[in-house]
N, C-alpha and C. Protein backbone atom coordinates (compact mmCIF):
# COMPACT_ATOMS: atom_id res chain seq x y z
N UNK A 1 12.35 44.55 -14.20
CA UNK A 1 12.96 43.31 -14.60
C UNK A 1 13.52 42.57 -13.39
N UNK A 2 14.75 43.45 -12.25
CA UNK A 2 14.78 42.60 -11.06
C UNK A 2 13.92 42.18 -10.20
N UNK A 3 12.62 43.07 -10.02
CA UNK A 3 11.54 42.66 -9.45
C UNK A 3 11.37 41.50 -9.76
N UNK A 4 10.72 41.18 -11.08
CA UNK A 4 10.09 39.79 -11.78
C UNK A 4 10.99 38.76 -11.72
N UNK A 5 12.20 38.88 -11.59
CA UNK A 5 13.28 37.82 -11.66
C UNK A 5 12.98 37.38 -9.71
N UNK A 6 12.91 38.48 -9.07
CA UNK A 6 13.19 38.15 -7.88
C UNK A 6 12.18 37.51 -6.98
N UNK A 7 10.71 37.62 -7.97
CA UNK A 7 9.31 37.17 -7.21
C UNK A 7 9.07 35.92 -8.36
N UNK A 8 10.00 35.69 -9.05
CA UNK A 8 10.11 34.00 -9.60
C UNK A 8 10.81 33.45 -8.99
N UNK A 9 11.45 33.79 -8.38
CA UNK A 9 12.87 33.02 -7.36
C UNK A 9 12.02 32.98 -6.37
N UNK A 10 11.85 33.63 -6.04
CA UNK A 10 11.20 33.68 -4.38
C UNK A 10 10.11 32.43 -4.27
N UNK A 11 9.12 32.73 -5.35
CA UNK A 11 7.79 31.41 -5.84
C UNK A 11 8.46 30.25 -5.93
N UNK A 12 9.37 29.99 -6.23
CA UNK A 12 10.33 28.53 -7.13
C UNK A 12 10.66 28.46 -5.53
N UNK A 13 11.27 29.34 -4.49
CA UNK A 13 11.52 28.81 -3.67
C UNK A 13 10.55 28.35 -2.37
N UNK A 14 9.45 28.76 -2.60
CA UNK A 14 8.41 28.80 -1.78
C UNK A 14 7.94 27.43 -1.76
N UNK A 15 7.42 27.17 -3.39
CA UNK A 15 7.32 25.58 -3.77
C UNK A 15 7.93 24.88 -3.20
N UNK A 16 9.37 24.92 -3.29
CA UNK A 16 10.28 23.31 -3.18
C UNK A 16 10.21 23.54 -1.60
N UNK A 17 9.87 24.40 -1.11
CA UNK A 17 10.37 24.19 0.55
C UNK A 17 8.99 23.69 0.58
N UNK A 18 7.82 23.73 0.33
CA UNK A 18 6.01 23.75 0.61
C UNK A 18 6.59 21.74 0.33
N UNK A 19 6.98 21.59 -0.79
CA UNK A 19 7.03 20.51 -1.25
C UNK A 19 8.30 19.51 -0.36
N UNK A 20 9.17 19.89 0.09
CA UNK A 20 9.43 19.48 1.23
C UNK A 20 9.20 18.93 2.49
N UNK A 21 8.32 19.88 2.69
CA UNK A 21 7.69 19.65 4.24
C UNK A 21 6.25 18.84 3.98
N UNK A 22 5.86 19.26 2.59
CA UNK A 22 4.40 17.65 3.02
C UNK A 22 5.18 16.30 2.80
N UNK A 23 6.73 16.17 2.12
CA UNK A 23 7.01 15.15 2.02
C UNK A 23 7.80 14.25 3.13
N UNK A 24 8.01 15.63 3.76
CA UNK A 24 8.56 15.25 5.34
C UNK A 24 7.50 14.75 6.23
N UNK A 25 6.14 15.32 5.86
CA UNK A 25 5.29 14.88 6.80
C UNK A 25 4.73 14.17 6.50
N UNK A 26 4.33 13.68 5.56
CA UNK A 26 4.10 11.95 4.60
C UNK A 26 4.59 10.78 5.01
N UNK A 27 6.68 11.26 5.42
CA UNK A 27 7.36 9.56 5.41
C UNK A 27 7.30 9.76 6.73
N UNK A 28 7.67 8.22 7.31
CA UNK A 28 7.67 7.81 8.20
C UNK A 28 9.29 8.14 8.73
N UNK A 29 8.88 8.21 10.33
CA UNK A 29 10.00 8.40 10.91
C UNK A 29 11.00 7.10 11.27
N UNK A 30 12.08 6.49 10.97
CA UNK A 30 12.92 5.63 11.16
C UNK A 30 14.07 6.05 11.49
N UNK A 31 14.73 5.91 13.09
CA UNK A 31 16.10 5.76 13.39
C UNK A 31 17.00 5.07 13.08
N UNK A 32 16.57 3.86 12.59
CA UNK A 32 17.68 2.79 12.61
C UNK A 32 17.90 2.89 11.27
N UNK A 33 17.52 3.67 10.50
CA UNK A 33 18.43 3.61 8.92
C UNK A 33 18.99 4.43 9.00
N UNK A 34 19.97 4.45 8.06
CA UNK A 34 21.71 5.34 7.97
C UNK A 34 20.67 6.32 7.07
N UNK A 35 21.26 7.81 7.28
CA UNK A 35 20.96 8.71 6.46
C UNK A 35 21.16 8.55 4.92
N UNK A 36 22.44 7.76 4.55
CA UNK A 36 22.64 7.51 2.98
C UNK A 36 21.91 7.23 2.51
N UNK A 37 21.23 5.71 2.99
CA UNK A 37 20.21 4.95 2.44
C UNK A 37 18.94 5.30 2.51
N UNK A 38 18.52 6.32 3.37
CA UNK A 38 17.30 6.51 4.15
C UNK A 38 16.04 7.02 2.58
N UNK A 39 16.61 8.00 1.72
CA UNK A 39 16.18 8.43 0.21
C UNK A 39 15.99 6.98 -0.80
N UNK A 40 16.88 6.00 -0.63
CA UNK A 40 16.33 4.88 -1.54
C UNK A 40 15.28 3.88 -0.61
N UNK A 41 15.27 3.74 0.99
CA UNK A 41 14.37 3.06 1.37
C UNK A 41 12.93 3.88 1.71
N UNK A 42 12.88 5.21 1.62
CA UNK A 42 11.61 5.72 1.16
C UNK A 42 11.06 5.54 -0.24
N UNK A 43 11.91 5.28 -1.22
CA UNK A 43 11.53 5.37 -2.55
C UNK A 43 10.96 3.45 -2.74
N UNK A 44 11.73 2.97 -2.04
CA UNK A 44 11.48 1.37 -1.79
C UNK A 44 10.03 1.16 -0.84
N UNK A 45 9.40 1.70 -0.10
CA UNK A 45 8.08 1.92 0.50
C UNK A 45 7.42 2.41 0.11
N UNK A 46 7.80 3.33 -0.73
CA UNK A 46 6.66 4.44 -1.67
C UNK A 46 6.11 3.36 -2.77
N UNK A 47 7.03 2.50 -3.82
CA UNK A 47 6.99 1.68 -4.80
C UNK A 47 5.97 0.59 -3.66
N UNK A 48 6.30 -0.09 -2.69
CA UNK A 48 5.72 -1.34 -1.86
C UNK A 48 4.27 -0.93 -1.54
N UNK A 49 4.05 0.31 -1.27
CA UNK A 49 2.66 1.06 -1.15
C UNK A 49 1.63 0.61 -2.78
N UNK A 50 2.80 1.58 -3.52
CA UNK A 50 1.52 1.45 -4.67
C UNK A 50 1.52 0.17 -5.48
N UNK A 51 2.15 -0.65 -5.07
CA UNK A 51 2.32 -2.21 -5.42
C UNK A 51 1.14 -2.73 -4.69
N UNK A 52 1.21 -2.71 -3.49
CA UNK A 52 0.04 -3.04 -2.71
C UNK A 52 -1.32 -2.61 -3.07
N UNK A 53 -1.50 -1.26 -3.18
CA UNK A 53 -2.93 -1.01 -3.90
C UNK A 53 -2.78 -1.66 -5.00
N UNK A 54 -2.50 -1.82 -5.80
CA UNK A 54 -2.52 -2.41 -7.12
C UNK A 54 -3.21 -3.67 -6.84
N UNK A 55 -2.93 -4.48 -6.33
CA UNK A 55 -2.88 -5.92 -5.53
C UNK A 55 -4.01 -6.07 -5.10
N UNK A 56 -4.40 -4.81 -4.44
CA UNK A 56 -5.71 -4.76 -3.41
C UNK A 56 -6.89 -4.77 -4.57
N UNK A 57 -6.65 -3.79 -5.52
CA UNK A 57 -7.46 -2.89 -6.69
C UNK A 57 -7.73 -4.18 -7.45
N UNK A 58 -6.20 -5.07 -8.16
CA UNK A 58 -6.95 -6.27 -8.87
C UNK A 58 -7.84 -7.60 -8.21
N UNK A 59 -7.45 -7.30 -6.90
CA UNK A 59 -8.56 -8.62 -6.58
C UNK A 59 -10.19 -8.23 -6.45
N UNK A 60 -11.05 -7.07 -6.85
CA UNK A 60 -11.97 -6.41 -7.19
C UNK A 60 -12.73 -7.37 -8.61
N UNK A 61 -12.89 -8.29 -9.04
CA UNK A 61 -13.43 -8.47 -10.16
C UNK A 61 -14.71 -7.85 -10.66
N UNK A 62 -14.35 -7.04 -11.37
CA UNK A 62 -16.22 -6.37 -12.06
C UNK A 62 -17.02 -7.40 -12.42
N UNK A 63 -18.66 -7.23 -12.14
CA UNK A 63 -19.30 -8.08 -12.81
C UNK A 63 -19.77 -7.53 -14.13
N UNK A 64 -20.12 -7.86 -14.98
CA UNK A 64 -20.47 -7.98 -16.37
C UNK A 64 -22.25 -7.83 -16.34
N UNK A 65 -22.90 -6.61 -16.34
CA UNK A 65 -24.23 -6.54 -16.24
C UNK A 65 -25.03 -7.08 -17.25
N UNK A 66 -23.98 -7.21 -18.88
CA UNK A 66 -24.36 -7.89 -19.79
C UNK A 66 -24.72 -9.10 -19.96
N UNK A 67 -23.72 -9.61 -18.86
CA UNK A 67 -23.26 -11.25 -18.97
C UNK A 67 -23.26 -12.18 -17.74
N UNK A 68 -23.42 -11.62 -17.03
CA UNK A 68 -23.70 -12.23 -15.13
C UNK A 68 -24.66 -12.62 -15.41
N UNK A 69 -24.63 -13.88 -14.40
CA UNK A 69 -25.91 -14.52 -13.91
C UNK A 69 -26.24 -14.20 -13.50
N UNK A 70 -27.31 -14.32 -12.44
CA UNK A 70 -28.59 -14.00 -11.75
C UNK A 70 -28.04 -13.99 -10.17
N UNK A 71 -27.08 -15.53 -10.09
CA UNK A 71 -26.31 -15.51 -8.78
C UNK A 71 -25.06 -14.90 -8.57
N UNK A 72 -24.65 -14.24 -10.01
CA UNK A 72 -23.22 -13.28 -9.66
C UNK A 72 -24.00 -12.06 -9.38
N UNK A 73 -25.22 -11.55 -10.15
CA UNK A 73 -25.40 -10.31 -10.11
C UNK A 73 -26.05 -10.35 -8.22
N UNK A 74 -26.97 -11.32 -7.62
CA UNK A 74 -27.37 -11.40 -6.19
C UNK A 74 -25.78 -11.33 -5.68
N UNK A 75 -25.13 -11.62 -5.64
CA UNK A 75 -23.82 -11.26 -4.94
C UNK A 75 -23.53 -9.58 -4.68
N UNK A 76 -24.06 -8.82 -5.66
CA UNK A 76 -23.90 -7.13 -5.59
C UNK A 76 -24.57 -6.89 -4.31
N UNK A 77 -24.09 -5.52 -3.63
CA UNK A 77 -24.78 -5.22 -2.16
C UNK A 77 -26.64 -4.81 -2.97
N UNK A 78 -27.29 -5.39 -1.81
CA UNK A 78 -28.65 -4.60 -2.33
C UNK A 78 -29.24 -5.12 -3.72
N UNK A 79 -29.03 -6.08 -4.18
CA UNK A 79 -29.74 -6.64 -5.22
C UNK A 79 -30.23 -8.37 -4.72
N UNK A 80 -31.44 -8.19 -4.78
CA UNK A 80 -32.19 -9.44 -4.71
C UNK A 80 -33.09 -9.80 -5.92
N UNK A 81 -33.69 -11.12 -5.56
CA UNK A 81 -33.78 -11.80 -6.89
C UNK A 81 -34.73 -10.83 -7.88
N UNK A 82 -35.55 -9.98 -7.24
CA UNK A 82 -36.52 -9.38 -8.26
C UNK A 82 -35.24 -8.50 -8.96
N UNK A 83 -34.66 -7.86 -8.65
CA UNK A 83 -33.30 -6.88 -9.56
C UNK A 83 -33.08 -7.75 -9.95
N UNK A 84 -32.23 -8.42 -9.89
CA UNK A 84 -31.43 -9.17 -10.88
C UNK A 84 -32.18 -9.78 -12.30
N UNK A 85 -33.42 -10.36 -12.19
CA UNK A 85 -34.68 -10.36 -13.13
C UNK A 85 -34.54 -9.49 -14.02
N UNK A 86 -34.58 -8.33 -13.26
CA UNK A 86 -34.63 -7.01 -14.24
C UNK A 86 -34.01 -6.33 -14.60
N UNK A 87 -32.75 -7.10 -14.27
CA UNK A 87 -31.48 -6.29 -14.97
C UNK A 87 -31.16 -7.26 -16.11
N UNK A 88 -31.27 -8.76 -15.79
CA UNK A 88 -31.42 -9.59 -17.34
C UNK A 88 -32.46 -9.21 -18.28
N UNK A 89 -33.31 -9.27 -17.73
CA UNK A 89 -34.73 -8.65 -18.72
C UNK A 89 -34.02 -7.82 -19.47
N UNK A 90 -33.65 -6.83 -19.19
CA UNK A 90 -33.29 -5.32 -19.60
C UNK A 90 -31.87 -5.51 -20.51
N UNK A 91 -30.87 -6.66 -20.70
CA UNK A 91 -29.92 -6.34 -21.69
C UNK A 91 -30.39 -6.45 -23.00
N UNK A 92 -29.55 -6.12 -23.39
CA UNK A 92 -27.72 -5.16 -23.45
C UNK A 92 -28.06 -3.89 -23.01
N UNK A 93 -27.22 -3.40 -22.55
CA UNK A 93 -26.86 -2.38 -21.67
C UNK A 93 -26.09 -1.29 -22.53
N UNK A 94 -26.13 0.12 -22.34
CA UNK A 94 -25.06 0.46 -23.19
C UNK A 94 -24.12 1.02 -22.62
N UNK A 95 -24.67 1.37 -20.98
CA UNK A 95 -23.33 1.59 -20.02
C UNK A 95 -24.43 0.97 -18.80
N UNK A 96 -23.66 1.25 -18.02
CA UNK A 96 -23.59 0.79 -16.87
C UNK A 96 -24.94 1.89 -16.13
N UNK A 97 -24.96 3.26 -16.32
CA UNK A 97 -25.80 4.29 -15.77
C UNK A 97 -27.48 3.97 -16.37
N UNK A 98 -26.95 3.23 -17.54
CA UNK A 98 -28.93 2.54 -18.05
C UNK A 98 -29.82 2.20 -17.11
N UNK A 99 -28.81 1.63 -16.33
CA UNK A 99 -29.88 0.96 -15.38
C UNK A 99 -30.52 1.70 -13.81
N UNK A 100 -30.13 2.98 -13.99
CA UNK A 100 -30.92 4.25 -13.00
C UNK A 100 -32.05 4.67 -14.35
N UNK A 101 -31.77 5.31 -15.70
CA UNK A 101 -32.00 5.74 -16.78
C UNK A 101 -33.10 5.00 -17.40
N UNK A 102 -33.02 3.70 -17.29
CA UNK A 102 -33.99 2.64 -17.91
C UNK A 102 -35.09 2.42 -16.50
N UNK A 103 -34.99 2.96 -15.40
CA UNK A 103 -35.56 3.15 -14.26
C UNK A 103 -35.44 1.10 -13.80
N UNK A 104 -34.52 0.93 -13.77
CA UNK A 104 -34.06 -0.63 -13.72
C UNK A 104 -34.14 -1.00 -12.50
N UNK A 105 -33.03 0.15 -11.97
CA UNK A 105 -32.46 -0.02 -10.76
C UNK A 105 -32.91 1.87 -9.93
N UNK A 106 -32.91 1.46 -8.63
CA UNK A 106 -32.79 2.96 -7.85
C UNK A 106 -31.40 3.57 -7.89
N UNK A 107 -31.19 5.44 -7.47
CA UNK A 107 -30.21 5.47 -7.55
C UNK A 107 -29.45 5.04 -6.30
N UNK A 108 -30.15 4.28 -5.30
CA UNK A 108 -29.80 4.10 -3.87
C UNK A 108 -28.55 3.43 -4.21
N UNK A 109 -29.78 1.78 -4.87
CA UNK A 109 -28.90 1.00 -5.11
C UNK A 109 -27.85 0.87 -6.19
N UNK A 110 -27.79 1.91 -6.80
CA UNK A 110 -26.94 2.11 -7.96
C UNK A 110 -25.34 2.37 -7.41
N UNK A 111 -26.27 3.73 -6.89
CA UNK A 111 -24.58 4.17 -6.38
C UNK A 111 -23.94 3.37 -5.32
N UNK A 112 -24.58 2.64 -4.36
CA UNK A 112 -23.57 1.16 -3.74
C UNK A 112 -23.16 -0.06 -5.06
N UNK A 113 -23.72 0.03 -5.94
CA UNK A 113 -22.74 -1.41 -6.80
C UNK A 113 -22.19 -0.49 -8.00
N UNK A 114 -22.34 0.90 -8.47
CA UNK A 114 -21.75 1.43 -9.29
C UNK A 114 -20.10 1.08 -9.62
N UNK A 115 -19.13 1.13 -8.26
CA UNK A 115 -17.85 0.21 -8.68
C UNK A 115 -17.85 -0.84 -8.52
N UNK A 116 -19.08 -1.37 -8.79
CA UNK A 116 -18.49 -2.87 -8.57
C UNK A 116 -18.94 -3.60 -10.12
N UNK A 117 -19.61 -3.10 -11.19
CA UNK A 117 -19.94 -3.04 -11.91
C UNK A 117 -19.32 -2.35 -13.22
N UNK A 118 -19.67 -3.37 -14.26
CA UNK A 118 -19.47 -2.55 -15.81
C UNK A 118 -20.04 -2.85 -16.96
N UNK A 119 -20.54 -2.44 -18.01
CA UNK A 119 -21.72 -3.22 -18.86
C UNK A 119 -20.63 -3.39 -19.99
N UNK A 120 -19.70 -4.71 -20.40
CA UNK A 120 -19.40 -4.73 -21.84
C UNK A 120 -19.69 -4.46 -22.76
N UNK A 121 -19.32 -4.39 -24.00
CA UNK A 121 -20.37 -4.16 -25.31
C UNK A 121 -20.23 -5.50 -25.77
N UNK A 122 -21.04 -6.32 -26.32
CA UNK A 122 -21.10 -7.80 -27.18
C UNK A 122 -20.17 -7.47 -28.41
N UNK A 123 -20.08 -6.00 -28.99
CA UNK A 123 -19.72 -6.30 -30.33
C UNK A 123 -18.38 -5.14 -30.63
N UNK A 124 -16.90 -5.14 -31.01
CA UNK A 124 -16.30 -3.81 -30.84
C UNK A 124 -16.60 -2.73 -32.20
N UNK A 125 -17.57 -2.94 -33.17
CA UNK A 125 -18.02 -2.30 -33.96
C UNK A 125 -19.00 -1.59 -33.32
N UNK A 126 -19.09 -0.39 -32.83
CA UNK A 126 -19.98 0.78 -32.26
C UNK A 126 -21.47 0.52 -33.25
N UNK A 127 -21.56 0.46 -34.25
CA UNK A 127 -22.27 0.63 -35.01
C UNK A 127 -23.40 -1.07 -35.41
N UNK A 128 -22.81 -2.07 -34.81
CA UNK A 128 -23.47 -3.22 -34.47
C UNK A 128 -24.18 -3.06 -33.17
N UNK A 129 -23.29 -2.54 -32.29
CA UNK A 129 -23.79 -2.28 -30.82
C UNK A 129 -25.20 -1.22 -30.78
N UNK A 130 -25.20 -0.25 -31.44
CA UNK A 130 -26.20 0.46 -31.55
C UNK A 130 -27.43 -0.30 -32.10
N UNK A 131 -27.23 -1.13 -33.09
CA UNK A 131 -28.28 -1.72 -34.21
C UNK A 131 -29.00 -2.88 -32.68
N UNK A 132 -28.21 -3.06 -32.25
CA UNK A 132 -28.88 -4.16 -31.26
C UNK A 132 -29.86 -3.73 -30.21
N UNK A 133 -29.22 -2.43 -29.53
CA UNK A 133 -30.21 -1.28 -28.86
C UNK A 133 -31.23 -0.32 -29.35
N UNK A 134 -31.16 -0.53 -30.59
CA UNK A 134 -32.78 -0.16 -31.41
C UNK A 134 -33.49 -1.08 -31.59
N UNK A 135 -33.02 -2.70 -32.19
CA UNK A 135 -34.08 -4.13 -31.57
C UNK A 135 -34.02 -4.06 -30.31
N UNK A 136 -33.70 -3.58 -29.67
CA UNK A 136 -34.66 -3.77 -27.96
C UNK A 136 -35.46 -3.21 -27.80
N UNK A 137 -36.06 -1.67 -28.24
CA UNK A 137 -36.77 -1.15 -28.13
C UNK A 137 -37.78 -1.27 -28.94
C-alpha cells in the first residue's frame, strides 16, 4: 500500500515538473517585466497567439466544388481549364475525395487543393442528397 501511494506521488510529481520545463521552454524570455505580472502577460501572449491563428485560419476562404466557377476553381494550385471542366461536368459531389474516386482529379493534384477545398451538399435532407447522386449516374 506505501509502495503504490509512493510511486503515485512520485508520477504526479514527475508530470508537473516534465510539465514545467516544456512550459519554461515554450515562453519567451523577458527582463523587463516584474515577476508578479510576468504569469498574466504570458497568459496575455498565449491568448494574442491563438487569436492570431484564428485570424490567419479565417482569411482561408474554401471554395465550393459544388458551386465555384470555372475562374474560382482555376484559382486552386494546379488546376487549369481542362480540370475545372471536369470538375463542373462531374457535380454534385458528395465529398470532396470524389474527385480522386470519380478519377476527376489526380491524387497529385488533389492533395495540393485538398485544404483549400469543400463540396457542400445542395440539400440538408441526406436522403434528397442521395436521390440526386443516383440521377447522375
Amino acid at each position: 500500500m506505501k509502495l503504490r501511494f509512493f510511486s503515485i506521488v512520485l508520477t504526479t510529481a514527475a508530470l508537473l515538473l516534465s510539465a514545467n520545463l516544456s512550459l519554461a521552454a515554450d515562453a519567451p524570455t523577458d527582463t523587463a517585466k516584474p515577476a508578479v505580472g510576468k504569469a498574466q502577460a504570458t497568459k496575455n501572449d498565449a491568448k494574442a497567439k491563438v487569436a492570431a491563428k484564428g485570424k490567419a485560419a479565417a482569411k482561408v476562404k474554401l471554395v465550393d466544388i459544388n458551386s465555384a466557377s470555372s475562374a474560382e476553381l482555376k484559382k486552386l494550385p494546379g488546376i487549369t481549364d481542362s480540370e475545372a471542366t471536369k470538375i463542373i461536368a462531374g457535380r454534385p459531389y458528395g465529398s470532396k475525395a470524389w474527385l480522386v474516386s470519380h478519377k476527376v482529379l489526380t491524387e497529385d493534384i488533389y492533395a495540393a487543393i485538398s485544404q483549400l477545398i469543400v463540396a457542400k451538399q445542395p440539400n440538408k435532407d441526406a436522403a434528397k442528397n442521395a436521390a440526386l447522386y443516383r440521377q447522375k449516374k
